[in-house]
N, C-alpha and C. Protein backbone atom coordinates (compact mmCIF):
# COMPACT_ATOMS: atom_id res chain seq x y z
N UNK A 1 -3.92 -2.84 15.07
CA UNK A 1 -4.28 -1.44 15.05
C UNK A 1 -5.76 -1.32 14.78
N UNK A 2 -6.23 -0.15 14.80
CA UNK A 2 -7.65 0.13 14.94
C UNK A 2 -8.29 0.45 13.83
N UNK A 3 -7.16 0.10 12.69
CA UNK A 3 -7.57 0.75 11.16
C UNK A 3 -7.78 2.52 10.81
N UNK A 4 -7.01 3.49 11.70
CA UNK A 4 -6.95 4.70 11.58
C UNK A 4 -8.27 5.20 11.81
N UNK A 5 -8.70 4.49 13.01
CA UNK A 5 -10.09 4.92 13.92
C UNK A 5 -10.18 6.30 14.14
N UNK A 6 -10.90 7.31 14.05
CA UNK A 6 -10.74 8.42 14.62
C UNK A 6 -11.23 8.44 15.61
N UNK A 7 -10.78 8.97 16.99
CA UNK A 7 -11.48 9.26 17.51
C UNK A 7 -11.73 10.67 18.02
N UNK A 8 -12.85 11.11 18.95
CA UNK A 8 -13.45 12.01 18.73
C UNK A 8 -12.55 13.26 19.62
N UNK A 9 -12.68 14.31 19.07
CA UNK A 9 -12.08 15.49 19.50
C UNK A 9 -12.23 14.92 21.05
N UNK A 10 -11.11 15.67 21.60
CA UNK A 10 -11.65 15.99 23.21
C UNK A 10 -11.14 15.26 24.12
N UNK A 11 -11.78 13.69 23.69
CA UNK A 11 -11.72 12.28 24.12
C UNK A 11 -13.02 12.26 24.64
N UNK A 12 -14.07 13.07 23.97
CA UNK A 12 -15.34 12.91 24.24
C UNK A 12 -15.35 13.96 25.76
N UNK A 13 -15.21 15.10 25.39
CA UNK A 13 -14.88 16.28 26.59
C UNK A 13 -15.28 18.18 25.29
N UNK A 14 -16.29 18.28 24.69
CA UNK A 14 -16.64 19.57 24.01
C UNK A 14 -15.99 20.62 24.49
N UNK A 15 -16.14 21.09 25.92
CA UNK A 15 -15.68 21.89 26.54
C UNK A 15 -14.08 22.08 26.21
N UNK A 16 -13.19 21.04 26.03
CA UNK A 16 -11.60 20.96 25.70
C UNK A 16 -11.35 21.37 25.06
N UNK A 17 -11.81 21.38 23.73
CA UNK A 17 -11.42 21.89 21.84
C UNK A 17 -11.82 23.19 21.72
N UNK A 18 -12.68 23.54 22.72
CA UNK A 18 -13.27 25.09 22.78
C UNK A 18 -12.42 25.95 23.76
N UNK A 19 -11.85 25.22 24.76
CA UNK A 19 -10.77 25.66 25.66
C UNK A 19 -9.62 26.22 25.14
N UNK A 20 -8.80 25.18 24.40
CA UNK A 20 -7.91 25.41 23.04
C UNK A 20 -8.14 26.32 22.38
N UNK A 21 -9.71 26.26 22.07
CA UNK A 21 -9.37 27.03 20.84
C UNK A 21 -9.52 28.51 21.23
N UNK A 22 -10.07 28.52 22.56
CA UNK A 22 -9.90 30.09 23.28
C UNK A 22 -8.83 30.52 23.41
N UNK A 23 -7.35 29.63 24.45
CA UNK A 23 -6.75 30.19 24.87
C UNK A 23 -5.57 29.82 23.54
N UNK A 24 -5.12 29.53 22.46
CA UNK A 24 -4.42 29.23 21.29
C UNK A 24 -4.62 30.85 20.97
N UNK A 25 -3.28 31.22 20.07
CA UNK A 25 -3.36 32.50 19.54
C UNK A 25 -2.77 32.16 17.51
N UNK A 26 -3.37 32.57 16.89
CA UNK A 26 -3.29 32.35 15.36
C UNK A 26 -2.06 33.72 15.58
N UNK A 27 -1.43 33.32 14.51
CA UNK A 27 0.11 34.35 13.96
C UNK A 27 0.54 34.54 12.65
N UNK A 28 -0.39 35.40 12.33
CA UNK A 28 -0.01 35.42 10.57
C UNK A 28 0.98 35.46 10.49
N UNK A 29 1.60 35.18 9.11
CA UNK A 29 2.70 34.75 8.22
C UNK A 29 3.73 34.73 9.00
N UNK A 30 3.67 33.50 10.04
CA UNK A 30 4.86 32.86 10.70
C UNK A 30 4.78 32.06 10.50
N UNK A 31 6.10 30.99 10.29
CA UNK A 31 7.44 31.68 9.78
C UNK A 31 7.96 32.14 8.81
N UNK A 32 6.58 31.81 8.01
CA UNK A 32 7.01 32.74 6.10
C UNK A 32 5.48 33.33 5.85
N UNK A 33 5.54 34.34 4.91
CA UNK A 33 4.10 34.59 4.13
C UNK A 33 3.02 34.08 3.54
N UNK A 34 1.72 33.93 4.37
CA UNK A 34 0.89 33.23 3.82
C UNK A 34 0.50 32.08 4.90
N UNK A 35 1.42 31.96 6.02
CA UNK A 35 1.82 30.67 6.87
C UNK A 35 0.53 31.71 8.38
N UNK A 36 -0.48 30.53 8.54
CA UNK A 36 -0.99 30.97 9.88
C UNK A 36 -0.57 30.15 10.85
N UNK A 37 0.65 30.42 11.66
CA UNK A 37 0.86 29.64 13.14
C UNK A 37 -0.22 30.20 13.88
N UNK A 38 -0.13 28.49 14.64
CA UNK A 38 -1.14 28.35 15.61
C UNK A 38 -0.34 28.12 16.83
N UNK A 39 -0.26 29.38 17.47
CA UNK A 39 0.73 29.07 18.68
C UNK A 39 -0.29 28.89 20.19
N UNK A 40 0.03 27.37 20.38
CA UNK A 40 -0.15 27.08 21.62
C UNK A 40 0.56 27.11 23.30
N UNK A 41 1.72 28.36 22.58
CA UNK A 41 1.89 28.26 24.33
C UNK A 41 0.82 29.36 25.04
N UNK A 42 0.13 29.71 25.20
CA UNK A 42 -1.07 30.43 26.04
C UNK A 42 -1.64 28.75 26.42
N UNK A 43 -1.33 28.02 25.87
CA UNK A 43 -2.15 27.20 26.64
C UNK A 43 -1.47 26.24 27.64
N UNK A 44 -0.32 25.93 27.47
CA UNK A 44 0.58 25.84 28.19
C UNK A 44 1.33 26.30 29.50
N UNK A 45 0.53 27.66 29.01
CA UNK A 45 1.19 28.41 30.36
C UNK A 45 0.25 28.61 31.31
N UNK A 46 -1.34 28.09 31.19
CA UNK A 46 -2.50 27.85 31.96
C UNK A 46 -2.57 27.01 32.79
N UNK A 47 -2.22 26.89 33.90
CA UNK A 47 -1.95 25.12 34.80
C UNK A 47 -3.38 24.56 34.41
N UNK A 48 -4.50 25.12 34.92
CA UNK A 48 -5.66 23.75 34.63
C UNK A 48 -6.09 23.36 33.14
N UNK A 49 -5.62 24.84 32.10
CA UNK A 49 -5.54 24.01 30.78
C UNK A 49 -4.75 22.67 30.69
N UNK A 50 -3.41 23.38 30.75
CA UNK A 50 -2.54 22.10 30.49
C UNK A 50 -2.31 20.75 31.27
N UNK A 51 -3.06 20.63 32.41
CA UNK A 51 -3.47 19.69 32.94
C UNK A 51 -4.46 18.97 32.22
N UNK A 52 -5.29 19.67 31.79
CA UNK A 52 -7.08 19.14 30.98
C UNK A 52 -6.22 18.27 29.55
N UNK A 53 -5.16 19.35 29.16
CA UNK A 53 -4.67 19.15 27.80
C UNK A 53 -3.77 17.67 28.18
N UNK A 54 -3.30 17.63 29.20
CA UNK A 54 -2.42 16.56 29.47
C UNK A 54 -2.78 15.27 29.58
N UNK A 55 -4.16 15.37 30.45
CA UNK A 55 -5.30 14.23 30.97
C UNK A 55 -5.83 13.76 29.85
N UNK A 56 -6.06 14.66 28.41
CA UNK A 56 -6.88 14.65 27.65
C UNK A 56 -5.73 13.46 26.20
N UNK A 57 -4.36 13.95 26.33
CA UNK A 57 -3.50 13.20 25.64
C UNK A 57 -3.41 12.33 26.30
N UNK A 58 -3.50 11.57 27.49
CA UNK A 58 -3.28 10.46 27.72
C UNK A 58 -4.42 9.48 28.04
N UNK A 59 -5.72 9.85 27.74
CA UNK A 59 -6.29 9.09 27.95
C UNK A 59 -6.52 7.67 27.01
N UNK A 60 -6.74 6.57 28.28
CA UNK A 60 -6.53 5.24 27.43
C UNK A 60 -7.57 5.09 26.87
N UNK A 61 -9.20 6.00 26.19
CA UNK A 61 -10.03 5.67 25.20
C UNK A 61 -8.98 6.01 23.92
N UNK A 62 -7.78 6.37 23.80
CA UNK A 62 -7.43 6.80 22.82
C UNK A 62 -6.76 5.77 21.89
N UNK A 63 -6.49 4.83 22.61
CA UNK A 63 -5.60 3.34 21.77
C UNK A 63 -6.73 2.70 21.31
N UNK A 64 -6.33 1.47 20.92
CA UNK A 64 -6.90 0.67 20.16
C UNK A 64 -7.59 -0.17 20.68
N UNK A 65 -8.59 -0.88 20.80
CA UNK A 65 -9.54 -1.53 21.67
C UNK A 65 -8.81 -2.43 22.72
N UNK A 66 -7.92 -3.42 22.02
CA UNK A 66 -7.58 -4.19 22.73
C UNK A 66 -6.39 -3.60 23.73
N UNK A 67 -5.74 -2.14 23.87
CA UNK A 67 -5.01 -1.63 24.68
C UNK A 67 -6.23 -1.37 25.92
N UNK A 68 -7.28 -0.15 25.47
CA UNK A 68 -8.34 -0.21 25.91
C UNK A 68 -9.08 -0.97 26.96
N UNK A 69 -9.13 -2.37 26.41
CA UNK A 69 -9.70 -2.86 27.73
C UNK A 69 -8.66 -3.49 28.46
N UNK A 70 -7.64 -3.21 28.41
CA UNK A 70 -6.21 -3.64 29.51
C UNK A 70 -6.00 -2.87 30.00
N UNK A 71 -6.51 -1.39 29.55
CA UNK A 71 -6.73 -0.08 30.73
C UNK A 71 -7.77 -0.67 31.73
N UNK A 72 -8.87 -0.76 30.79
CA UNK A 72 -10.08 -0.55 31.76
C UNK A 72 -9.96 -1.61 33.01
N UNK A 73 -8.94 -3.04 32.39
CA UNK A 73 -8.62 -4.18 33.54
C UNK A 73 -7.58 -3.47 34.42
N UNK A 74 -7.30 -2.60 34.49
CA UNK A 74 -6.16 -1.70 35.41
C UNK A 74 -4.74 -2.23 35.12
N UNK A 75 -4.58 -2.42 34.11
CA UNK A 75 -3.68 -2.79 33.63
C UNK A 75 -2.51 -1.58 33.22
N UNK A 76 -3.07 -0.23 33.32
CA UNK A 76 -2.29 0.52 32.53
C UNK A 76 -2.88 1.39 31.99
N UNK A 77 -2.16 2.17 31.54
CA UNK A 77 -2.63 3.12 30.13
C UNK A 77 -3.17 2.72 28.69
N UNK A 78 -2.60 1.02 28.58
CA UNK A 78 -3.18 0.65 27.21
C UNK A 78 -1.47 0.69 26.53
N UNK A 79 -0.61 1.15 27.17
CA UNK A 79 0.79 1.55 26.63
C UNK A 79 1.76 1.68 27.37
N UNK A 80 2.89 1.23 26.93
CA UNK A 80 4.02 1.29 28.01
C UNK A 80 5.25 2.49 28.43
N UNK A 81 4.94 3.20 27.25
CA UNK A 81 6.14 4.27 27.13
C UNK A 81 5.52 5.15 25.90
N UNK A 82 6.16 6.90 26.60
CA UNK A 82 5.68 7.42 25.93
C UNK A 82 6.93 8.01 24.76
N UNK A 83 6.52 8.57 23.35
CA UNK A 83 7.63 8.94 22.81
C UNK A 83 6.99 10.42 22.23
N UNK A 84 7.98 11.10 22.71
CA UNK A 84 7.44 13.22 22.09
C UNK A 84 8.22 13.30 21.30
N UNK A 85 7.89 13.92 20.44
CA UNK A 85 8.71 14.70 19.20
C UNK A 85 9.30 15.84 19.16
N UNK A 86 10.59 16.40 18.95
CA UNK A 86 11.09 17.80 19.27
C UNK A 86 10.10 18.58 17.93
N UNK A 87 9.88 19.86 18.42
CA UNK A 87 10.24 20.33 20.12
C UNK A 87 9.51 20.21 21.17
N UNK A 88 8.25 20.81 20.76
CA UNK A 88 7.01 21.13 21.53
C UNK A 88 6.46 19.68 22.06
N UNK A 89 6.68 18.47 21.67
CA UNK A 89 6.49 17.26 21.64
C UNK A 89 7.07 16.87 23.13
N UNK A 90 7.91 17.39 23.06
CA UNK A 90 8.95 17.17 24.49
C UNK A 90 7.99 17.50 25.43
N UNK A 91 7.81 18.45 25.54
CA UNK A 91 6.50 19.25 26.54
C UNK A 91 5.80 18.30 27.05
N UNK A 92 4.40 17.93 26.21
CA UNK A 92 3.86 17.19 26.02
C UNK A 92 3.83 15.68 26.71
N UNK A 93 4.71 15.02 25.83
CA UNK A 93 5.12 13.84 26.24
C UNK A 93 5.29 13.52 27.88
N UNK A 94 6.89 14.10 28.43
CA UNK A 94 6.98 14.24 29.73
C UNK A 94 6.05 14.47 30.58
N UNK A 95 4.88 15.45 30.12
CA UNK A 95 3.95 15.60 31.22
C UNK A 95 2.91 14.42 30.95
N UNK A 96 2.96 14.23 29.94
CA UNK A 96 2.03 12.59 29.74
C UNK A 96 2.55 11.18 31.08
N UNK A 97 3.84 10.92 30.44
CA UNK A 97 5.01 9.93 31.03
C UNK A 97 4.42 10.44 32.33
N UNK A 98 4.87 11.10 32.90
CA UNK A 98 4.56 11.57 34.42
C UNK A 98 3.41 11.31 34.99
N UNK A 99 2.19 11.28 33.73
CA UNK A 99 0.81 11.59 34.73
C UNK A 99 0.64 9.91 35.01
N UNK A 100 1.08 9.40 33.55
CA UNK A 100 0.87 8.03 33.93
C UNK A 100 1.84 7.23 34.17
N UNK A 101 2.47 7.66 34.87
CA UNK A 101 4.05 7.03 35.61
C UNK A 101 4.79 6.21 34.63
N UNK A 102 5.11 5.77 33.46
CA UNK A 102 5.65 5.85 32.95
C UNK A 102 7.07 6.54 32.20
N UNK A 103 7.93 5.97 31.26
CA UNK A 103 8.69 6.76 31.06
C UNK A 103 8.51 7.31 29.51
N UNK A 104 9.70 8.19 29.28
CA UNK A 104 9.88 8.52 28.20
C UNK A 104 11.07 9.07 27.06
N UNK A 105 10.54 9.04 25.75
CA UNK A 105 11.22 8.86 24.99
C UNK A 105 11.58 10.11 23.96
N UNK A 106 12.62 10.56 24.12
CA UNK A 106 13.06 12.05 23.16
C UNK A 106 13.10 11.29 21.57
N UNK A 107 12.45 11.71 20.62
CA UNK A 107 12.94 11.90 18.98
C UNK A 107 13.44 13.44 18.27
N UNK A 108 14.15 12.78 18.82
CA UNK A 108 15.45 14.29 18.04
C UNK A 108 15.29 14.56 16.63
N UNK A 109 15.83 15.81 16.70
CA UNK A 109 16.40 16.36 15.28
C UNK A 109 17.76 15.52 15.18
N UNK A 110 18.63 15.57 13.32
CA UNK A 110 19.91 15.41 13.21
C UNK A 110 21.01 15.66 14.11
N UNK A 111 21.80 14.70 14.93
CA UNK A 111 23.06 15.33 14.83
C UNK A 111 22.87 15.61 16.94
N UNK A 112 21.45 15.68 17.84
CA UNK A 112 21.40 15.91 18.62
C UNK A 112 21.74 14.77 20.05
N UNK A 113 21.36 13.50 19.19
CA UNK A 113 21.84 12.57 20.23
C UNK A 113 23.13 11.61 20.24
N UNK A 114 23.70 11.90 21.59
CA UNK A 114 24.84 11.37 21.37
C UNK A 114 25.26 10.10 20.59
N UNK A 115 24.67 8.85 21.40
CA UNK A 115 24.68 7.51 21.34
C UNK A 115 24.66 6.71 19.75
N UNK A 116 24.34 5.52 19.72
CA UNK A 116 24.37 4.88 18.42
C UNK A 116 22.53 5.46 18.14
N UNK A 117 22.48 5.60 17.07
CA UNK A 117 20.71 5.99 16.71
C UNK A 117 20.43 5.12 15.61
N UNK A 118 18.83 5.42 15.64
CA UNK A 118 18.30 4.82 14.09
C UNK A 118 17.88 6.13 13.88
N UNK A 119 17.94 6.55 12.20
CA UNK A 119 17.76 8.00 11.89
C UNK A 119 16.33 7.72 10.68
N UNK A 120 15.54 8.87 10.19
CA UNK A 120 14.55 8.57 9.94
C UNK A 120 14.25 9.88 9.12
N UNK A 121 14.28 9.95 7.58
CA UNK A 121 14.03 11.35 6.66
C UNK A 121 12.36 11.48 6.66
N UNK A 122 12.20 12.69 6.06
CA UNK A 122 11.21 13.51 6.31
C UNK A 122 11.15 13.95 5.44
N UNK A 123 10.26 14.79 4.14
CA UNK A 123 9.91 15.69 3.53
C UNK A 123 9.14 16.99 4.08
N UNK A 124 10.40 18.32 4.20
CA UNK A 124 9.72 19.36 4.16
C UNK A 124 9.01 19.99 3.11
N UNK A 125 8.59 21.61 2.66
CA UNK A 125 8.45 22.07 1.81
C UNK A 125 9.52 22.32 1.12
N UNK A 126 11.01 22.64 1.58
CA UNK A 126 11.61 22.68 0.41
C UNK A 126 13.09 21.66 0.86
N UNK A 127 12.70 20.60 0.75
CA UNK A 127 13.95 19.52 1.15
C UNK A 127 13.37 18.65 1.71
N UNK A 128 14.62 18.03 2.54
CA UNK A 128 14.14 17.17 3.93
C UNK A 128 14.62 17.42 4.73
N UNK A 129 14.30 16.69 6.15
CA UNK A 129 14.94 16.58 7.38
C UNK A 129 15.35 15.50 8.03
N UNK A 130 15.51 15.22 9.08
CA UNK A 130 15.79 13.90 10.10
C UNK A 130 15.81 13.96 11.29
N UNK A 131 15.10 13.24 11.86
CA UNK A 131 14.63 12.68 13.49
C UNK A 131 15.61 11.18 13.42
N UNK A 132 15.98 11.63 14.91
CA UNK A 132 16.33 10.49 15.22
C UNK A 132 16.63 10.03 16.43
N UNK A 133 16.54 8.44 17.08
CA UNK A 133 16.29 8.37 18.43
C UNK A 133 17.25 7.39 18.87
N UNK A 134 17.47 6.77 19.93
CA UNK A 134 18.71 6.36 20.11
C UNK A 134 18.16 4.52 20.13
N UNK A 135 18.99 4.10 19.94
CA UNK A 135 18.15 2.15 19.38
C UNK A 135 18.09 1.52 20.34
N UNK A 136 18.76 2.22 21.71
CA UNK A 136 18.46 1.23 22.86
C UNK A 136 17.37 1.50 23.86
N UNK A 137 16.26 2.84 23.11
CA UNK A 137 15.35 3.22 24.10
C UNK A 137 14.20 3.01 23.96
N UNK A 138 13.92 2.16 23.12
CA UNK A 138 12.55 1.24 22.52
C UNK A 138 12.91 0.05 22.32
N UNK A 139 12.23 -1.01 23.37
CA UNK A 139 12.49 -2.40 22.98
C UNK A 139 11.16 -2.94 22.18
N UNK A 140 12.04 -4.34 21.81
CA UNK A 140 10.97 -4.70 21.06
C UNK A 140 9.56 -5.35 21.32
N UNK A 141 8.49 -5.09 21.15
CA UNK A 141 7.58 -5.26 21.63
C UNK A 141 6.85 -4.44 22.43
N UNK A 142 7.54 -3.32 22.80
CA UNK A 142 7.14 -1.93 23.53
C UNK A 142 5.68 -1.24 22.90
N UNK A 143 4.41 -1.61 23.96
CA UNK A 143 3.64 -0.18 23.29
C UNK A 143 3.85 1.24 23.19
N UNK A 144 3.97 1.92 22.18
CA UNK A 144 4.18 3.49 22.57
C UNK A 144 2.84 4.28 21.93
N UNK A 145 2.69 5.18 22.77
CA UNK A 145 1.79 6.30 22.29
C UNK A 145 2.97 7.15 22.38
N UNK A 146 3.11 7.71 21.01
CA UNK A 146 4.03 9.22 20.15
C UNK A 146 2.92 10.33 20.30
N UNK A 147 3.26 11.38 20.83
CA UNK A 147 2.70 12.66 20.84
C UNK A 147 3.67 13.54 20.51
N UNK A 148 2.59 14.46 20.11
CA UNK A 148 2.86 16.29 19.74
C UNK A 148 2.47 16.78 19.45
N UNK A 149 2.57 18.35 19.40
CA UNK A 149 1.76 19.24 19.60
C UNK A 149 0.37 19.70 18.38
N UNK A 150 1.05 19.63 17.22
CA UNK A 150 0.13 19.57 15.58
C UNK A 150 0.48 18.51 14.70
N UNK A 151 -0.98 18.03 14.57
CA UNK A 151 -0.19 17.02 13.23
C UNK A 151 -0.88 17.82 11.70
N UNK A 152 0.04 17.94 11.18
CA UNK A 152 -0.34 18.85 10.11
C UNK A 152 -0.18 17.93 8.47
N UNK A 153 0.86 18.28 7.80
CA UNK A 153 0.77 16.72 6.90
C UNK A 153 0.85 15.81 7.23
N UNK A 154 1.17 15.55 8.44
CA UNK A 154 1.83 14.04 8.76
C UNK A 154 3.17 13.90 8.81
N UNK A 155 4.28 14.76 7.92
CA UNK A 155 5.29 14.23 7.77
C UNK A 155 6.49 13.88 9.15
N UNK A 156 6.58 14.53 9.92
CA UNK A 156 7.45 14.62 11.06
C UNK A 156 6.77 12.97 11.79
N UNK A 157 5.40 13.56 12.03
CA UNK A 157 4.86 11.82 13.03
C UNK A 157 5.23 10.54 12.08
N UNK A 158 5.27 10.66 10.73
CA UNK A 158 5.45 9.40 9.78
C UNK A 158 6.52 9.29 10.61
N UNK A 159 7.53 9.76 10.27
CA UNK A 159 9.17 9.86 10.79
C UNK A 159 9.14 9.00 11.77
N UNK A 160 8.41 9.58 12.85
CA UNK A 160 8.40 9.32 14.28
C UNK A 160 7.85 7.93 14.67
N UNK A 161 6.90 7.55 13.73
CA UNK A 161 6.38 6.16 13.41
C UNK A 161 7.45 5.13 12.86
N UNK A 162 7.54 5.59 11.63
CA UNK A 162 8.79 4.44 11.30
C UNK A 162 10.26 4.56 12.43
N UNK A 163 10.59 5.47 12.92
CA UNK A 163 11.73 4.89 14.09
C UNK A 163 11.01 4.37 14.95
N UNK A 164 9.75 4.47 16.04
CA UNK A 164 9.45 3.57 16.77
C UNK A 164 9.69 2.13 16.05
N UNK A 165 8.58 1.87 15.16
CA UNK A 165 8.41 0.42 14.44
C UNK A 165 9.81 -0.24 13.98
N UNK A 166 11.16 0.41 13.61
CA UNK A 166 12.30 0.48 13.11
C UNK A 166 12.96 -0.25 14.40
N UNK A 167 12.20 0.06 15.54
CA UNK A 167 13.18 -0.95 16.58
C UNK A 167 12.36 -1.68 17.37
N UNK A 168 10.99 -1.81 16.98
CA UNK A 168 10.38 -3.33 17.05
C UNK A 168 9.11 -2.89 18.32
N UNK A 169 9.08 -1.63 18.48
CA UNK A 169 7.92 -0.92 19.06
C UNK A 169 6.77 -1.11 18.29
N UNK A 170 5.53 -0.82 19.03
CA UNK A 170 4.38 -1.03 18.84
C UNK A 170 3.51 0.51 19.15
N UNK A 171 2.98 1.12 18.09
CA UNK A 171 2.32 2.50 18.05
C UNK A 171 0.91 2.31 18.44
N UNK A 172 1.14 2.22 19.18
CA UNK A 172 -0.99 2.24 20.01
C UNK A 172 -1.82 3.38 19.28
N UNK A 173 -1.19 4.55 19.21
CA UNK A 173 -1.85 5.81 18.74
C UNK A 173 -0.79 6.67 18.83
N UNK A 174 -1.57 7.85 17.75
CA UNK A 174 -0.83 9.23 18.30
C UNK A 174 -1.56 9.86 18.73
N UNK A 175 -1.28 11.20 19.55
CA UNK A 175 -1.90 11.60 20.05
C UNK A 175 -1.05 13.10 20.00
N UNK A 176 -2.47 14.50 19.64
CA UNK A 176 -1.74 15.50 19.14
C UNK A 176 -2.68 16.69 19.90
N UNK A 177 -2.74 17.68 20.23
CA UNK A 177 -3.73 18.47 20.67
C UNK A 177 -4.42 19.37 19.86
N UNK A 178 -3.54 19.81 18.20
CA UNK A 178 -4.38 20.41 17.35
C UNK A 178 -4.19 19.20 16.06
N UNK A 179 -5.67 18.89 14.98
CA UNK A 179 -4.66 18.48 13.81
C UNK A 179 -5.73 19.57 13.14
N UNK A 180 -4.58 19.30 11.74
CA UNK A 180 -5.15 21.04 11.19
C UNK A 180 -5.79 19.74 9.92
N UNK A 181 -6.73 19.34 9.86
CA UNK A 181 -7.36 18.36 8.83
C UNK A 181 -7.73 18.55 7.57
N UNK A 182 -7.48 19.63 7.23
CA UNK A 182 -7.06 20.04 5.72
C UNK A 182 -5.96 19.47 5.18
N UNK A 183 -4.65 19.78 6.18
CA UNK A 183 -3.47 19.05 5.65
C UNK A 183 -3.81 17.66 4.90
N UNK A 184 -4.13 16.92 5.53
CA UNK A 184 -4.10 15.38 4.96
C UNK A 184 -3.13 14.77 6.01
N UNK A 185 -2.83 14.88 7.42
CA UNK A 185 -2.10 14.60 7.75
C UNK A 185 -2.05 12.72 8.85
N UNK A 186 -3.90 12.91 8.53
CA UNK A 186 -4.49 11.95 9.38
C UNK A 186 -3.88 10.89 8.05
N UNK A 187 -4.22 11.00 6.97
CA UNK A 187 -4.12 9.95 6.04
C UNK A 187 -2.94 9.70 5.88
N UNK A 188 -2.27 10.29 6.00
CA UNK A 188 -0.18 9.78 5.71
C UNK A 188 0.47 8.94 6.91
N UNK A 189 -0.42 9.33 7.48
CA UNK A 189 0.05 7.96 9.20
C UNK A 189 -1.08 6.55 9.24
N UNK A 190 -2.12 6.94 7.88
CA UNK A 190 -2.48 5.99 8.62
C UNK A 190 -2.36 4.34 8.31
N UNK A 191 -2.66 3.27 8.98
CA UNK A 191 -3.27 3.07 9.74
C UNK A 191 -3.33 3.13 11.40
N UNK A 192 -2.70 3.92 11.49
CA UNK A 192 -2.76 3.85 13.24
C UNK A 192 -3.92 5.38 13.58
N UNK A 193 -3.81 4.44 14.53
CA UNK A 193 -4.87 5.78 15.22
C UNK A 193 -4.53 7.01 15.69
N UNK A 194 -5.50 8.24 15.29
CA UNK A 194 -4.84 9.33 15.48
C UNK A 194 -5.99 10.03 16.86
N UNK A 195 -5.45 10.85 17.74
CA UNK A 195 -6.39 11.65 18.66
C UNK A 195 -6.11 12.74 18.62
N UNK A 196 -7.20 13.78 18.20
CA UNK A 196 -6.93 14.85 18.83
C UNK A 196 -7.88 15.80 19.41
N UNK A 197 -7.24 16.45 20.16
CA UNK A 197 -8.27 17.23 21.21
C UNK A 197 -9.01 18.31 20.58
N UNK A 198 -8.22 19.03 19.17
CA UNK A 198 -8.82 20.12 18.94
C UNK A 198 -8.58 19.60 17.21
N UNK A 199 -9.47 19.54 16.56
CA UNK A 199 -9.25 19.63 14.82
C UNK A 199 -10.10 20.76 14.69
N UNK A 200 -9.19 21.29 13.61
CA UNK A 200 -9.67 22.76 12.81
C UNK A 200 -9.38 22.49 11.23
């Protein structure tokens, strides 16, 4: 790993994080009081945003050097499979998987996938939760870049980290389009590398 490299908004693209942060709409006290959602579907629903936004999550400056220059040898993306996080993650991901022909990988909530799973707790604000993904859809040795939409404490991508690694996958990076960097959310994942297009 890259030692929780940051790299730079955008993927080195100014114009992107300012794009975002145009077409993103703030939503006071959703889903409780005091809470500012940052709702990104306006940007989603923009084809050449979410193209920019798509190009911009998958780019292979975003892994770790040595994925990096196995892109640059045309080797790839730097990664073999992508994994999104419900919900908005789903989005995301698939249009990633797609751009770079690759496939991909659902991490569920509790209780959503049929099959045998590895399951994976979480700390909310008032409890926990669980993601979980099915054990035969990450082999071992698999690079994955995990995306979604905010990384905010960290806690959901930790999740999403330890089930990749839990079945012998390999986390190149994550990759997120807002992180809100107050949270602390870069530091609870790290050491792996985090990207994102827009930090506020």
């Amino acid at each position: 790993m890259s030692g929780g490299a940051a790299v730079p908004a955008g993927a080195g693209d100014p114009s992107l994080d300012a794009l975002i942060a145009d077409l993103a709409v703030d939503v006071p006290d959703f889903p409780s009081p005091g809470v500012v959602f940052r709702d990104l579907t306006p940007v989603f629903a923009d084809g050449p945003a979410f193209r920019r936004v798509v190009e911009g999550l998958a780019a292979p400056s975003l892994v770790d050097p040595r994925a990096a220059a196995l892109a640059a040898g045309g080797a790839g993306p730097g990664y073999d499979l992508v994994v999104g996080v419900e919900a908005r993650g789903f989005l995301l991901a698939a249009a990633v998987a797609l751009d770079t022909g690759l496939g991909v990988v659902p991490v569920r909530k509790a209780g959503k996938l049929p099959r045998e799973r590895l399951s994976a707790d979480y700390s909310l604000e008032y409890g926990t939760a669980t993601l979980e993904v099915h054990t035969d859809s990450i082999r071992p040795g698999q690079r994955v870049l995990v995306v979604d939409d905010v990384l905010a404490t960290g806690g959901t991508l930790a999740a999403a980290i330890t089930l990749v690694e839990g079945l012998g996958g390999i986390v190149t990076a994550v990759s997120v389009v807002v992180e809100l960097a107050a949270l602390g959310g870069r530091q609870r994942i790290a050491p792996h590398t985090v990207h994102s297009l827009w930090s506020t």
